[in-house]
N, C-alpha and C. Protein backbone atom coordinates (compact mmCIF):
# COMPACT_ATOMS: atom_id res chain seq x y z
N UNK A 1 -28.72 47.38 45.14
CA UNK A 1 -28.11 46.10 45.52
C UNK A 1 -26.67 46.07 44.98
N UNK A 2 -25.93 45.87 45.98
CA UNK A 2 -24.52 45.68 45.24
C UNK A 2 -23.89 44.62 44.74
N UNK A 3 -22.63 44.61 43.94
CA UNK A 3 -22.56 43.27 43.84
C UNK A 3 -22.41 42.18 44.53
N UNK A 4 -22.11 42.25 45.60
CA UNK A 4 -21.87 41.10 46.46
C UNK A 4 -22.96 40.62 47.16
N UNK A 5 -24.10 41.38 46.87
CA UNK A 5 -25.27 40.98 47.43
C UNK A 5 -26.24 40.09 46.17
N UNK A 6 -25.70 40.64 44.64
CA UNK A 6 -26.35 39.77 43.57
C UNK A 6 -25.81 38.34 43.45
N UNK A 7 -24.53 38.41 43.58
CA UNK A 7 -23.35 37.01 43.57
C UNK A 7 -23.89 36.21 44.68
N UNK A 8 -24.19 36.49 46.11
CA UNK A 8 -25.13 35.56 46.95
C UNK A 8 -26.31 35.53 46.76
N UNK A 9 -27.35 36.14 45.69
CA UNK A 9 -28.53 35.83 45.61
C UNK A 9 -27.98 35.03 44.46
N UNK A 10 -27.74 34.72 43.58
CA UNK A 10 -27.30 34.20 42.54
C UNK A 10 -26.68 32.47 42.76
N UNK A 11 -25.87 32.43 43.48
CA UNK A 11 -25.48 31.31 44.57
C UNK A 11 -26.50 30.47 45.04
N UNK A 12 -27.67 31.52 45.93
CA UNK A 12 -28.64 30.76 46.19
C UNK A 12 -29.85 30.32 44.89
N UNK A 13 -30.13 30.95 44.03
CA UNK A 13 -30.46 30.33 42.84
C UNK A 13 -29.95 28.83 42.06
N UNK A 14 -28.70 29.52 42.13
CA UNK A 14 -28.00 27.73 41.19
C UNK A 14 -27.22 27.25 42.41
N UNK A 15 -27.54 25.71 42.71
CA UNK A 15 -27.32 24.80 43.25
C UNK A 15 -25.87 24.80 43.44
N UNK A 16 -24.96 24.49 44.40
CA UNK A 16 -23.53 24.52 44.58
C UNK A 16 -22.68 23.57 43.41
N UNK A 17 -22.98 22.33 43.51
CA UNK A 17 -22.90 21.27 42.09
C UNK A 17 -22.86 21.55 40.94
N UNK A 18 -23.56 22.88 40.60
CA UNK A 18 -23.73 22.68 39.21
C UNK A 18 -22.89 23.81 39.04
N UNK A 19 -22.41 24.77 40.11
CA UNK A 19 -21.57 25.69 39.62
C UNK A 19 -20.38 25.10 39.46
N UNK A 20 -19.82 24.37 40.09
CA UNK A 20 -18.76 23.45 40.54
C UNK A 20 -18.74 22.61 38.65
N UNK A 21 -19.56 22.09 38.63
CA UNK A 21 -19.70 21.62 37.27
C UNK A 21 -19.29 22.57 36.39
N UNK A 22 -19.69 23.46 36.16
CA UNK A 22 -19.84 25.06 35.26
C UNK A 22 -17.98 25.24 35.29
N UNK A 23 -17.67 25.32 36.30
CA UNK A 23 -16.30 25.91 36.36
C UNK A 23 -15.37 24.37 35.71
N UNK A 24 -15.77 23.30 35.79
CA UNK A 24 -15.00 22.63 35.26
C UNK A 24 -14.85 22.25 33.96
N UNK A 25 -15.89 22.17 33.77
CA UNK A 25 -16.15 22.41 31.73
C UNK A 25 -15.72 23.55 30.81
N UNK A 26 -15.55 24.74 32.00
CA UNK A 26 -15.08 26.42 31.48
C UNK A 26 -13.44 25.77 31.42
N UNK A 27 -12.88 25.11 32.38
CA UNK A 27 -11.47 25.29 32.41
C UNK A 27 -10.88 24.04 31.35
N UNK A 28 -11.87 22.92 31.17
CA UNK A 28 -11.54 22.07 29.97
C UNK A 28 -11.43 22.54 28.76
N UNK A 29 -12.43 23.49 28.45
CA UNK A 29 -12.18 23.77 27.21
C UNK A 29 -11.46 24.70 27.10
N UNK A 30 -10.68 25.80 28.38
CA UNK A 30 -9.74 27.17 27.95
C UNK A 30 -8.26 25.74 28.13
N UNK A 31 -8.57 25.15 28.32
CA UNK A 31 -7.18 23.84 28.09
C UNK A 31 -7.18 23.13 26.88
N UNK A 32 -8.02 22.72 26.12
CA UNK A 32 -8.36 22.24 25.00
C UNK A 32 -7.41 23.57 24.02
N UNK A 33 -8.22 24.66 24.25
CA UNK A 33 -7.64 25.50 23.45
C UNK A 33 -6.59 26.04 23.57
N UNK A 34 -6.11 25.74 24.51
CA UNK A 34 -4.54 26.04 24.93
C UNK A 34 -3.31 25.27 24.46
N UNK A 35 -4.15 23.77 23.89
CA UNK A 35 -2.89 22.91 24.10
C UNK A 35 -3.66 22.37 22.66
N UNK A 36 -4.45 22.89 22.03
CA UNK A 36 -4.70 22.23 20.64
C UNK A 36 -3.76 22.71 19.63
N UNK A 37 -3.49 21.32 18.68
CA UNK A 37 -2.56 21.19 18.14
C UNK A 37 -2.90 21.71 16.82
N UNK A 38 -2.12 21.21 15.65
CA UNK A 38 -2.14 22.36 14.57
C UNK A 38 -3.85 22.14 13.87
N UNK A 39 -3.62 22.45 12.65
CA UNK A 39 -5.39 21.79 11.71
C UNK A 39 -5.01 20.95 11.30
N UNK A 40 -6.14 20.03 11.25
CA UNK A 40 -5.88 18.66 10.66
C UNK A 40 -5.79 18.33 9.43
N UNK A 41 -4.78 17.83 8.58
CA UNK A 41 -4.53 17.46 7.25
C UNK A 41 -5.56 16.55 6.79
N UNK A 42 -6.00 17.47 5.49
CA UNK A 42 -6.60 17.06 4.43
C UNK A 42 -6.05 15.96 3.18
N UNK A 43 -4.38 16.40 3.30
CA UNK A 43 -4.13 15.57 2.51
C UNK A 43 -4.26 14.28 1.52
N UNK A 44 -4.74 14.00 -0.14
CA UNK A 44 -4.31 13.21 -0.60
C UNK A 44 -3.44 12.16 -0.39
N UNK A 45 -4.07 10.91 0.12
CA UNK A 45 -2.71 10.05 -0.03
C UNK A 45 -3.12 8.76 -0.39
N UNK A 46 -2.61 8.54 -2.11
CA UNK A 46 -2.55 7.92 -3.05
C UNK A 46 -2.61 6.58 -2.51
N UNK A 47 -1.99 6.29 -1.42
CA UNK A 47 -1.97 4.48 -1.03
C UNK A 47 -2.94 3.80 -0.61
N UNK A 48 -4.13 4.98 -0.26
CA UNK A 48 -5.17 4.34 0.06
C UNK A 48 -6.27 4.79 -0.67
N UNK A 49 -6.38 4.86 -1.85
CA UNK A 49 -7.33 4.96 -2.87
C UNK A 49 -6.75 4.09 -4.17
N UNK A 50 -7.63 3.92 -4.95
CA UNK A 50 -7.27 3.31 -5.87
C UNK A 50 -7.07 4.07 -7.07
N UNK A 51 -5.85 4.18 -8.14
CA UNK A 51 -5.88 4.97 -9.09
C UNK A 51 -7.07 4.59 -10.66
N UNK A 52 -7.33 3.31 -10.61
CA UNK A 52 -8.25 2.70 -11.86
C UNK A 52 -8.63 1.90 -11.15
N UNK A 53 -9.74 1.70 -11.42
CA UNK A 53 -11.05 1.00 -10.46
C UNK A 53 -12.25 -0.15 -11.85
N UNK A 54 -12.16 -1.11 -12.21
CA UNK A 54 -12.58 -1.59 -13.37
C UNK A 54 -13.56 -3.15 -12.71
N UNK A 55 -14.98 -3.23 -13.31
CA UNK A 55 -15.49 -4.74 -13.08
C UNK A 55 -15.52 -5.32 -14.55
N UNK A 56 -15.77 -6.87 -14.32
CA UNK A 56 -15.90 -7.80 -15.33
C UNK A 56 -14.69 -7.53 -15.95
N UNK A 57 -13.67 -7.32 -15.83
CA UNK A 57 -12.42 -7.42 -16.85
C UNK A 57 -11.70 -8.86 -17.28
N UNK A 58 -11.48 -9.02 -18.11
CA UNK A 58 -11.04 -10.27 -19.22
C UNK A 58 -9.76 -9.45 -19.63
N UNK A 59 -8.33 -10.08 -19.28
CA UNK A 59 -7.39 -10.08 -19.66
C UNK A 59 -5.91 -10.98 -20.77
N UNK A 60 -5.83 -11.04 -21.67
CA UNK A 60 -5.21 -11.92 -22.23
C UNK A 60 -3.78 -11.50 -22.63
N UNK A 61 -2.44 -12.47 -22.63
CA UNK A 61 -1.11 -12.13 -22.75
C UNK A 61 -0.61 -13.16 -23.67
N UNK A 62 -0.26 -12.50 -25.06
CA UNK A 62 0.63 -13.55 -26.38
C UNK A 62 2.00 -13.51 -25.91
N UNK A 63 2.42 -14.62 -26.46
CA UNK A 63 4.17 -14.38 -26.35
C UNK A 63 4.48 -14.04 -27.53
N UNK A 64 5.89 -13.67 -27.86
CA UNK A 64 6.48 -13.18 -29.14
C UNK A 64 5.98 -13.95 -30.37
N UNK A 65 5.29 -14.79 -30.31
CA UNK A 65 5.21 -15.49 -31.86
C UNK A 65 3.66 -15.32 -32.04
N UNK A 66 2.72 -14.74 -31.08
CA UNK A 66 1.69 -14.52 -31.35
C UNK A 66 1.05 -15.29 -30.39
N UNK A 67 0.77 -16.40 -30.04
CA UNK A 67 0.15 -17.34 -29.82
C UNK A 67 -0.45 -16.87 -28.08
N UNK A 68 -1.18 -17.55 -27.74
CA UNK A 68 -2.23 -16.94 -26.38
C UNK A 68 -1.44 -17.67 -25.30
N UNK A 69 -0.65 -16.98 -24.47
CA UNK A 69 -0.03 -17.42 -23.57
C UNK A 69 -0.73 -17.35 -22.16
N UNK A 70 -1.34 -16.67 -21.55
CA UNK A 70 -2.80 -16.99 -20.44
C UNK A 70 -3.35 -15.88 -20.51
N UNK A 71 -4.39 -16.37 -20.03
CA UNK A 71 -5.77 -15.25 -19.50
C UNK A 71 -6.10 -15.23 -18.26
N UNK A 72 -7.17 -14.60 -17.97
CA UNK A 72 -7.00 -13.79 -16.27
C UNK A 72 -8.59 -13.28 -16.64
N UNK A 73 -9.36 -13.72 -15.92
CA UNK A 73 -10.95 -13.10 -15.38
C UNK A 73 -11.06 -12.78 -14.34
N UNK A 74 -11.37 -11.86 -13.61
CA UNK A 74 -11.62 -11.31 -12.82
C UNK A 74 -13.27 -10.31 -12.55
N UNK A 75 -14.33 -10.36 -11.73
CA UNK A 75 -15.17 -9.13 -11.54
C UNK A 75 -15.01 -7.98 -11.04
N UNK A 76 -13.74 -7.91 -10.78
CA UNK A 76 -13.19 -6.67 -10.49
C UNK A 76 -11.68 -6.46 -9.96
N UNK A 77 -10.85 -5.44 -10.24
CA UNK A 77 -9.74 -5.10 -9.90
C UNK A 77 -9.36 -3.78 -9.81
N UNK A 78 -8.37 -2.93 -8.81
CA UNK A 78 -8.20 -1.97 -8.64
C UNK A 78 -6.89 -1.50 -8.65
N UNK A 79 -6.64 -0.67 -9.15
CA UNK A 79 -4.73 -0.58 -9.57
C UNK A 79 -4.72 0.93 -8.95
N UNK A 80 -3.71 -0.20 -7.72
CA UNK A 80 -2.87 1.28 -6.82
C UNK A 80 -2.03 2.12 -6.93
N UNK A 81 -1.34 3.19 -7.00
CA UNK A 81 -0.10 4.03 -7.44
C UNK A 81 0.14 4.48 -6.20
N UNK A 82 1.48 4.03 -5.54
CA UNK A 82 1.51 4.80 -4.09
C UNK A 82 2.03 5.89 -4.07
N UNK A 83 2.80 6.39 -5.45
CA UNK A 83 3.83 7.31 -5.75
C UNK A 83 2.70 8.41 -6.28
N UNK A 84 2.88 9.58 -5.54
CA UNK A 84 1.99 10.72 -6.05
C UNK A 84 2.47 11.44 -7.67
N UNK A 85 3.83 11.25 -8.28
CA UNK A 85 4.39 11.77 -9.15
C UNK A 85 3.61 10.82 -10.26
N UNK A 86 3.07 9.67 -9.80
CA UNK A 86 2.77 8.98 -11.47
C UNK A 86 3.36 7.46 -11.03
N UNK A 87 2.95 6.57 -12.12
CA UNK A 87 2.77 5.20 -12.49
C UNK A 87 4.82 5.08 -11.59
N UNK A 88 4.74 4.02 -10.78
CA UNK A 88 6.43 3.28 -10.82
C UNK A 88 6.45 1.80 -10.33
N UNK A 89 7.23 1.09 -10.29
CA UNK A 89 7.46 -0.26 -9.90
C UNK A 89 6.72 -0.31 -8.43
N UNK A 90 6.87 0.44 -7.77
CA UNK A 90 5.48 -0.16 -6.11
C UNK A 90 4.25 -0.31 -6.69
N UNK A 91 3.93 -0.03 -8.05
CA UNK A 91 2.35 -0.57 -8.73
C UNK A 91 2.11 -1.56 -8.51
N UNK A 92 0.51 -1.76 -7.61
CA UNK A 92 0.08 -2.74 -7.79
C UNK A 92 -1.57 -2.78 -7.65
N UNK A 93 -1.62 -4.42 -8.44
CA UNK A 93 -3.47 -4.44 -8.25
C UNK A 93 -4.28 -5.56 -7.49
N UNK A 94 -4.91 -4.63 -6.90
CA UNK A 94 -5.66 -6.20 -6.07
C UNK A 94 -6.65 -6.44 -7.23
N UNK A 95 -7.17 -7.88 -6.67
CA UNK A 95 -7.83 -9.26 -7.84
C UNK A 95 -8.53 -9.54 -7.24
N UNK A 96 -10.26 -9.53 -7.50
CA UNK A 96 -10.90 -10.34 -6.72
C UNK A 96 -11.23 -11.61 -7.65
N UNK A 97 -11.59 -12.55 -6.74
CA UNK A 97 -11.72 -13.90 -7.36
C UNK A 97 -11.14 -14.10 -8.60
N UNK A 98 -9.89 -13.82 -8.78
CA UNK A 98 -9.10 -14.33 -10.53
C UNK A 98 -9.05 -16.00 -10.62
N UNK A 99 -9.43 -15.69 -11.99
CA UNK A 99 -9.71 -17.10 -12.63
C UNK A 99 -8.33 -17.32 -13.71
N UNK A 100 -7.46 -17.72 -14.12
CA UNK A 100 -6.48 -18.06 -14.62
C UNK A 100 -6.53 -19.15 -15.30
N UNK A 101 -6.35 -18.99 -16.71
CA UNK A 101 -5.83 -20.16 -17.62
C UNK A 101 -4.36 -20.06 -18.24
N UNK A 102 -3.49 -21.03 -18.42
CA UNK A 102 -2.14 -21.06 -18.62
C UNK A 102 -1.84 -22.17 -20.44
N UNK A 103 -1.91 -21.77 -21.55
CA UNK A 103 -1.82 -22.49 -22.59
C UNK A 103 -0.77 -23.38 -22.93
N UNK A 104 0.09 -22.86 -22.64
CA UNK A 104 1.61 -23.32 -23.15
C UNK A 104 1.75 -24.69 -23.11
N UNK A 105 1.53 -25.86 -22.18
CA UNK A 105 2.12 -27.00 -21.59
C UNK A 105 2.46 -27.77 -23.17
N UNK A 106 3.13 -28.52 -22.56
CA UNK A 106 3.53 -29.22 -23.70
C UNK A 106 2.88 -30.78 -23.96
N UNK A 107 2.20 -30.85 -23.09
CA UNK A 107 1.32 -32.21 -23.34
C UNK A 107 -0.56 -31.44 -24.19
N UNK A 108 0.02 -29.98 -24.37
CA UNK A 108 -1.43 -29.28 -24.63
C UNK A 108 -2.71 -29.18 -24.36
N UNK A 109 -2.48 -29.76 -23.14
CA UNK A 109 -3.58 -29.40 -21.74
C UNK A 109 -3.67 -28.01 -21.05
N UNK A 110 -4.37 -27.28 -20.80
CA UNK A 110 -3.51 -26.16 -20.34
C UNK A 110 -4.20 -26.47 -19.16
N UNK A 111 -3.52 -25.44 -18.34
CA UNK A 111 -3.60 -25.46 -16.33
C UNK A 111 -4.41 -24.32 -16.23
N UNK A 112 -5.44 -24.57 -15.33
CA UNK A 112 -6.19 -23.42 -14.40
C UNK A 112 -6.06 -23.16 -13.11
N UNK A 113 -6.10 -21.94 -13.20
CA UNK A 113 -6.04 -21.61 -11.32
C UNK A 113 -7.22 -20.74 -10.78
N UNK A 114 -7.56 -20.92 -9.58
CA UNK A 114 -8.25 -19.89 -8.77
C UNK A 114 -8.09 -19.91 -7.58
N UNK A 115 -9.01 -18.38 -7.13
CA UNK A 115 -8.35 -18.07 -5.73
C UNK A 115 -9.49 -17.39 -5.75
N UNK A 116 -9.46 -16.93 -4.10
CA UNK A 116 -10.43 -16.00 -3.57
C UNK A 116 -9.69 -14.38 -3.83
N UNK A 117 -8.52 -14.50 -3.67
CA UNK A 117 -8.32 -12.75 -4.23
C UNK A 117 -6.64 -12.94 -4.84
N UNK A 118 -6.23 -11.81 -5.23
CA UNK A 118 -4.89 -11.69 -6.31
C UNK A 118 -4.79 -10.44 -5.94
N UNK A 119 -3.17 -10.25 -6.07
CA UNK A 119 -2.12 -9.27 -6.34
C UNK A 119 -1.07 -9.10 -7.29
N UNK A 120 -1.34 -8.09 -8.24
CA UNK A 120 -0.62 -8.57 -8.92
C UNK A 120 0.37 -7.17 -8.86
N UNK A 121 1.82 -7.83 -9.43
CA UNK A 121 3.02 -6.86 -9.16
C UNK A 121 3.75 -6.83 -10.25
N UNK A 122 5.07 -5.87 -10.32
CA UNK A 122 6.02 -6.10 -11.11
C UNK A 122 5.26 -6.28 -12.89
N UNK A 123 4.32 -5.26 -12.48
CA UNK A 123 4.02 -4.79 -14.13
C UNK A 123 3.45 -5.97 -14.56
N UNK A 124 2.32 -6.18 -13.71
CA UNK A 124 1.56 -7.81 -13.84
C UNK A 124 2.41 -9.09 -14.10
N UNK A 125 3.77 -9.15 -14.34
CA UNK A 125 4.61 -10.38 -13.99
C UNK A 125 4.69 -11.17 -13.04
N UNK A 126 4.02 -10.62 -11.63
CA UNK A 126 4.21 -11.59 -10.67
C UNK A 126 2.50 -11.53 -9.96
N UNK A 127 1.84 -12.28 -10.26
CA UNK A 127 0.58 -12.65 -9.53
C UNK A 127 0.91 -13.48 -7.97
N UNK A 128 -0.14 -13.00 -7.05
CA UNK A 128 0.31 -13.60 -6.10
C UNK A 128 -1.03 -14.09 -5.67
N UNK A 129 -1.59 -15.40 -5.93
CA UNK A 129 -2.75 -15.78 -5.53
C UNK A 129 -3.16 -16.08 -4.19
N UNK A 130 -4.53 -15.78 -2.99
CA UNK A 130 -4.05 -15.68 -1.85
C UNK A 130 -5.53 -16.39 -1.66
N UNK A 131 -5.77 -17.23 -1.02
CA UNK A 131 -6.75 -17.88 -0.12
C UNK A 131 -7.72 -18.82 -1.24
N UNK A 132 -7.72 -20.02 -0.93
CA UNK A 132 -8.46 -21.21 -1.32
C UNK A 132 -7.85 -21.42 -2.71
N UNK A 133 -6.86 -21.42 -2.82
CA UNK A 133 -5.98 -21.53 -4.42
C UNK A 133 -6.20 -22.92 -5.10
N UNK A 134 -6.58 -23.17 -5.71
CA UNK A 134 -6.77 -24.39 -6.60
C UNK A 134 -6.01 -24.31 -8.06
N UNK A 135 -4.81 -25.29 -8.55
CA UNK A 135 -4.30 -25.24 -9.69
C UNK A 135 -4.60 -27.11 -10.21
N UNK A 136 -5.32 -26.64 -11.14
CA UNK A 136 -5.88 -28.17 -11.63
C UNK A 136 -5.17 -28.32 -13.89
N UNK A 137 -5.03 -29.89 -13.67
CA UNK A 137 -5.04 -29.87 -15.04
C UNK A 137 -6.00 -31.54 -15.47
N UNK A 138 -6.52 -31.66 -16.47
CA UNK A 138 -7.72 -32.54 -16.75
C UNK A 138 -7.05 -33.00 -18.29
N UNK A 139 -5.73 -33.84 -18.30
CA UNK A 139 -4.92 -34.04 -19.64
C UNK A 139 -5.61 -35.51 -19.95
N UNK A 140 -5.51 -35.99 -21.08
CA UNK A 140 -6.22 -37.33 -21.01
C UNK A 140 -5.33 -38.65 -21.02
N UNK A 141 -4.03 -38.50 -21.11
CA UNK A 141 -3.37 -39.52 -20.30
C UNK A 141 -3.22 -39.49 -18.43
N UNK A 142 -3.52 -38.30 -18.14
CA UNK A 142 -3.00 -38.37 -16.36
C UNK A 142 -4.91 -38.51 -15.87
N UNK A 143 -5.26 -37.68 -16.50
CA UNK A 143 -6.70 -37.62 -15.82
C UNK A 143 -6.50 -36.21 -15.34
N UNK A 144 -7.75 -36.39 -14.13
CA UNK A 144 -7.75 -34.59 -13.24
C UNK A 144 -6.56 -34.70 -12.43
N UNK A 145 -5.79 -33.88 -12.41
CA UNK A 145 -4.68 -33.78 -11.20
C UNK A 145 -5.18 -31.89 -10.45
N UNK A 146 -5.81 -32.47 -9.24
CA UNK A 146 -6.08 -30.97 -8.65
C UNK A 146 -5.08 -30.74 -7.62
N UNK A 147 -4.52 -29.48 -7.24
CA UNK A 147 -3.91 -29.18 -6.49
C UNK A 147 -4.14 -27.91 -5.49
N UNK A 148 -4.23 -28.00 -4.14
CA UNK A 148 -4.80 -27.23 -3.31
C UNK A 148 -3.72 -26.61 -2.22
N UNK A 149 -3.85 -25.25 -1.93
CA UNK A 149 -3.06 -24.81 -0.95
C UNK A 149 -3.66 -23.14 -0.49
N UNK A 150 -3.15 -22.05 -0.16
CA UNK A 150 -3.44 -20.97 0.87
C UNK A 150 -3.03 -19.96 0.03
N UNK A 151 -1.73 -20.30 -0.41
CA UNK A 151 -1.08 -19.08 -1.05
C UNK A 151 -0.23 -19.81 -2.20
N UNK A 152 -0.11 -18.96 -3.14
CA UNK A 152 0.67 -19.38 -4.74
C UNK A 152 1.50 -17.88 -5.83
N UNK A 153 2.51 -17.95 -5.62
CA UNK A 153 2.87 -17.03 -6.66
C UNK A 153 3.49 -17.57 -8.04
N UNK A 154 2.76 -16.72 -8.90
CA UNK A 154 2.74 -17.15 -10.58
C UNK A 154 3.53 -16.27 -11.10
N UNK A 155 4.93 -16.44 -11.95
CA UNK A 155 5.57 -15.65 -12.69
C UNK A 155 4.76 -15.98 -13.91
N UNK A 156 3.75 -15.05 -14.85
CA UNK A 156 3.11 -15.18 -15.89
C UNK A 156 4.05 -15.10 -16.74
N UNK A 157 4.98 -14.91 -17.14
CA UNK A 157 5.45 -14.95 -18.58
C UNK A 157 6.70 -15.98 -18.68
N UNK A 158 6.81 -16.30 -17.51
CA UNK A 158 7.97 -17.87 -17.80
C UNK A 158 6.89 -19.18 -17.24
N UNK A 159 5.90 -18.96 -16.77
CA UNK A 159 4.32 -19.95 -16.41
C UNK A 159 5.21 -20.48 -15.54
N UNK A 160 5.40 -20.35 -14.53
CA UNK A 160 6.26 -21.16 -13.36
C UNK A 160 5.57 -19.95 -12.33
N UNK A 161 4.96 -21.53 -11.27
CA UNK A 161 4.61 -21.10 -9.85
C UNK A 161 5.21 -21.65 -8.90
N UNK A 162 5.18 -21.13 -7.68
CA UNK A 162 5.90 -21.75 -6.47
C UNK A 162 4.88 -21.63 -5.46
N UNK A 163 5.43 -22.31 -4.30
CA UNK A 163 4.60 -21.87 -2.52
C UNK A 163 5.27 -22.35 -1.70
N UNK A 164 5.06 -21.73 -0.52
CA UNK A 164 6.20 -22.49 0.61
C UNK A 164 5.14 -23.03 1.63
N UNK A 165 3.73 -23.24 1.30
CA UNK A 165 2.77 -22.98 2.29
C UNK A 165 2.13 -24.67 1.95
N UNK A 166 1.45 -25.42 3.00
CA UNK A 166 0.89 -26.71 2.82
C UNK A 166 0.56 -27.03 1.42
N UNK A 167 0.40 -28.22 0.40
CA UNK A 167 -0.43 -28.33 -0.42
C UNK A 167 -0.80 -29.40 -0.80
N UNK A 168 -2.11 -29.70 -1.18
CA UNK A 168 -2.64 -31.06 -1.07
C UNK A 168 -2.46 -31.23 -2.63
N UNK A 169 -2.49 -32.31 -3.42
CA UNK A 169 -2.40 -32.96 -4.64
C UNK A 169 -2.96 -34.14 -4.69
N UNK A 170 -4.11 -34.11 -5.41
CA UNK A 170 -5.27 -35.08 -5.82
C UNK A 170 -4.86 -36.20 -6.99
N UNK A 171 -5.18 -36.96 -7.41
CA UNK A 171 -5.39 -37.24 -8.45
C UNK A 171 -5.96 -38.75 -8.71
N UNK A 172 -6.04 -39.44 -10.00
CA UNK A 172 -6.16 -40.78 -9.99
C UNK A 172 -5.66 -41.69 -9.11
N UNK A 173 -4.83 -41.24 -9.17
CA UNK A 173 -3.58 -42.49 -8.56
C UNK A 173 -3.64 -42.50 -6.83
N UNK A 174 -4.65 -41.08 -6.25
CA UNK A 174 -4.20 -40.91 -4.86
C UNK A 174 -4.21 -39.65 -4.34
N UNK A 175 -3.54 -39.63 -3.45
CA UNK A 175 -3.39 -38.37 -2.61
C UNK A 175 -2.34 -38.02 -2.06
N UNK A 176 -1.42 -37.05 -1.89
CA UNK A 176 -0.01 -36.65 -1.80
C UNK A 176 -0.30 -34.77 -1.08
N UNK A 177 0.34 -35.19 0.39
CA UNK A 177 0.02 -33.95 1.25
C UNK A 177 1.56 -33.62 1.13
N UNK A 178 2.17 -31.98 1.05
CA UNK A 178 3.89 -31.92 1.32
C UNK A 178 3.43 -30.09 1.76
N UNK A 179 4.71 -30.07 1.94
CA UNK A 179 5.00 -28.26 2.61
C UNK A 179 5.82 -27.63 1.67
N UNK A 180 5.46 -26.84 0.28
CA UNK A 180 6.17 -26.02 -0.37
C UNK A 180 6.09 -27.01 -1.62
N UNK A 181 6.10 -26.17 -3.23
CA UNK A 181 6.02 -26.84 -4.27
C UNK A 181 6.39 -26.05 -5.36
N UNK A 182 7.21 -26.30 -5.92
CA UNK A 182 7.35 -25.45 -7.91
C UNK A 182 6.95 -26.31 -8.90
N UNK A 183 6.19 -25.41 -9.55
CA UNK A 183 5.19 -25.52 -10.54
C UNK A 183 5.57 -25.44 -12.18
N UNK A 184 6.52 -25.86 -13.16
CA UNK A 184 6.43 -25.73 -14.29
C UNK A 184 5.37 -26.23 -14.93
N UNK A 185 5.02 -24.75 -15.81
CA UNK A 185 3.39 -25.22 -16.07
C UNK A 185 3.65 -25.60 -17.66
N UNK A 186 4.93 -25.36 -18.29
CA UNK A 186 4.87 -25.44 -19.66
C UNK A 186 5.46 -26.68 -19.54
N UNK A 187 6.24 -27.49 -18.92
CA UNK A 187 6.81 -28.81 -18.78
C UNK A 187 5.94 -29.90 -18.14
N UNK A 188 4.83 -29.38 -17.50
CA UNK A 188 3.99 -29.77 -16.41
C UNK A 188 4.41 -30.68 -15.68
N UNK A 189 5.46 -30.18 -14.35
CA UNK A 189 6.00 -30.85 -13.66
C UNK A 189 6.40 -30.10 -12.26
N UNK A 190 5.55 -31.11 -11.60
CA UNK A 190 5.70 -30.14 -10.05
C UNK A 190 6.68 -31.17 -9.13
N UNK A 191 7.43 -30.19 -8.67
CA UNK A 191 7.80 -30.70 -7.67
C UNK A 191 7.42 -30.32 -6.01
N UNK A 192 7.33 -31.27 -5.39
CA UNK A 192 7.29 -31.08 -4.22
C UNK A 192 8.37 -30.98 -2.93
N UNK A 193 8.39 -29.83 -1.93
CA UNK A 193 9.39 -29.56 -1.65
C UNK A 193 9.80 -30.41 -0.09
N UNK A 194 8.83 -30.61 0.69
CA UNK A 194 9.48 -31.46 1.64
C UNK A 194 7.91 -31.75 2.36
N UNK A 195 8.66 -32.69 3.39
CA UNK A 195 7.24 -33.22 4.41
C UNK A 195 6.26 -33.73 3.56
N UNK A 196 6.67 -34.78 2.84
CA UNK A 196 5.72 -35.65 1.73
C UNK A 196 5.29 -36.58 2.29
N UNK A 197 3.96 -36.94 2.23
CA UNK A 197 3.54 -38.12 2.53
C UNK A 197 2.66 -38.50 1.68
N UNK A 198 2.32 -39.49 1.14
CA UNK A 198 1.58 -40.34 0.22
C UNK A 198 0.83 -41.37 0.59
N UNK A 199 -0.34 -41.25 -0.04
CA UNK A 199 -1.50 -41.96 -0.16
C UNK A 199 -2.02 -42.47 -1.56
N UNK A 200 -1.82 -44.08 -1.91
CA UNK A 200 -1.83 -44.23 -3.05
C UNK A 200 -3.21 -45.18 -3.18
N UNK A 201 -4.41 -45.17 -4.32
CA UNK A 201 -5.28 -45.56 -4.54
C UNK A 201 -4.73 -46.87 -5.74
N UNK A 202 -4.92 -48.02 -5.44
CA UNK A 202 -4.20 -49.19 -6.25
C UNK A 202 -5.30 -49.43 -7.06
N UNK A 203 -6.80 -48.98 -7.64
CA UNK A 203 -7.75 -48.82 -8.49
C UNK A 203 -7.25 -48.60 -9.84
């Protein structure tokens, strides 16, 4: 039998379709391999891993004379290094649920904050509190004064916060909705930055 007589018995064996099939899957993959590109990188890359990985951490910061200038609870935090050479100023750590106390004020009440998560930057100097932020103080001439908003950044070592984002302000006296606010926490005096409106309880 010669070949051209095996190639038409062969034909009549496998169905026309499926040779047709056969030849197109042969020429996908001599194209695949024709036009595949280099190997795929394995590479390390530091920005998306975490360099220290820590739960239940309790953090505390004195100022120069000793004395307990705030604390920071957290169940966990993770400190990023995006720089493969080692530790530099793009350091930073995400915060889950940080709890924040602030000592300093001068009426000696101190201020608390929380949030659903934290960032902290600039060599932990700049906290940036992000979703359901609550900064409350419970002094016994004002009473509770709670204060509510989205987002809050805390310079920890001068205790001054700001926001440019809605924030509600509770207290005895009422209720006070505005857009944007700075926070001196050692003077305890906020100001509010615009779009104020007030609601006053005459109780």
């Amino acid at each position: 039998m010669n070949p051209i007589q095996r190639l038409y018995r062969i034909h009549q064996q496998i169905p026309g379709p499926w040779i047709v099939a056969g030849v197109l899957v042969l020429g996908f993959f001599l194209f695949s391999l024709r036009h595949k590109e280099g190997p795929i990188s394995h590479e390390y890359d530091p920005s998306r891993f975490p360099q220290i990985f820590m739960k239940q951490v309790q953090t505390r910061e004195f100022d120069a004379e000793g004395k307990l200038n705030f604390e920071l609870t957290t169940p966990q935090v993770a400190l990023y290094q995006p720089d493969v050479e080692g530790p530099s100023a793009r350091d930073y750590t995400l915060i889950d649920a940080p709890k924040m106390i602030f000592y300093n004020s001068q009426n000696g009440t101190p201020w608390r904050m929380s949030a659903t998560h934290g960032r902290s930057e600039a060599n932990n100097e700049l906290i940036r509190l992000i979703g359901d932020v609550i900064i409350q103080q419970n002094s016994p001439t004002q009473g509770l004064m709670r204060v509510t908003t989205d987002e809050l950044s805390v310079r920890t070592r001068e205790q001054f916060a700001e926001t440019d984002k809605a924030v509600k302000m509770r207290s005895a006296k009422g209720q006070i909705d505005a857009l944007g606010m700075d926070a001196d926490l050692v003077q305890s005096r906020l100001q509010l930055k615009s779009q104020v409106k007030a609601v006053y309880d005459p109780r």
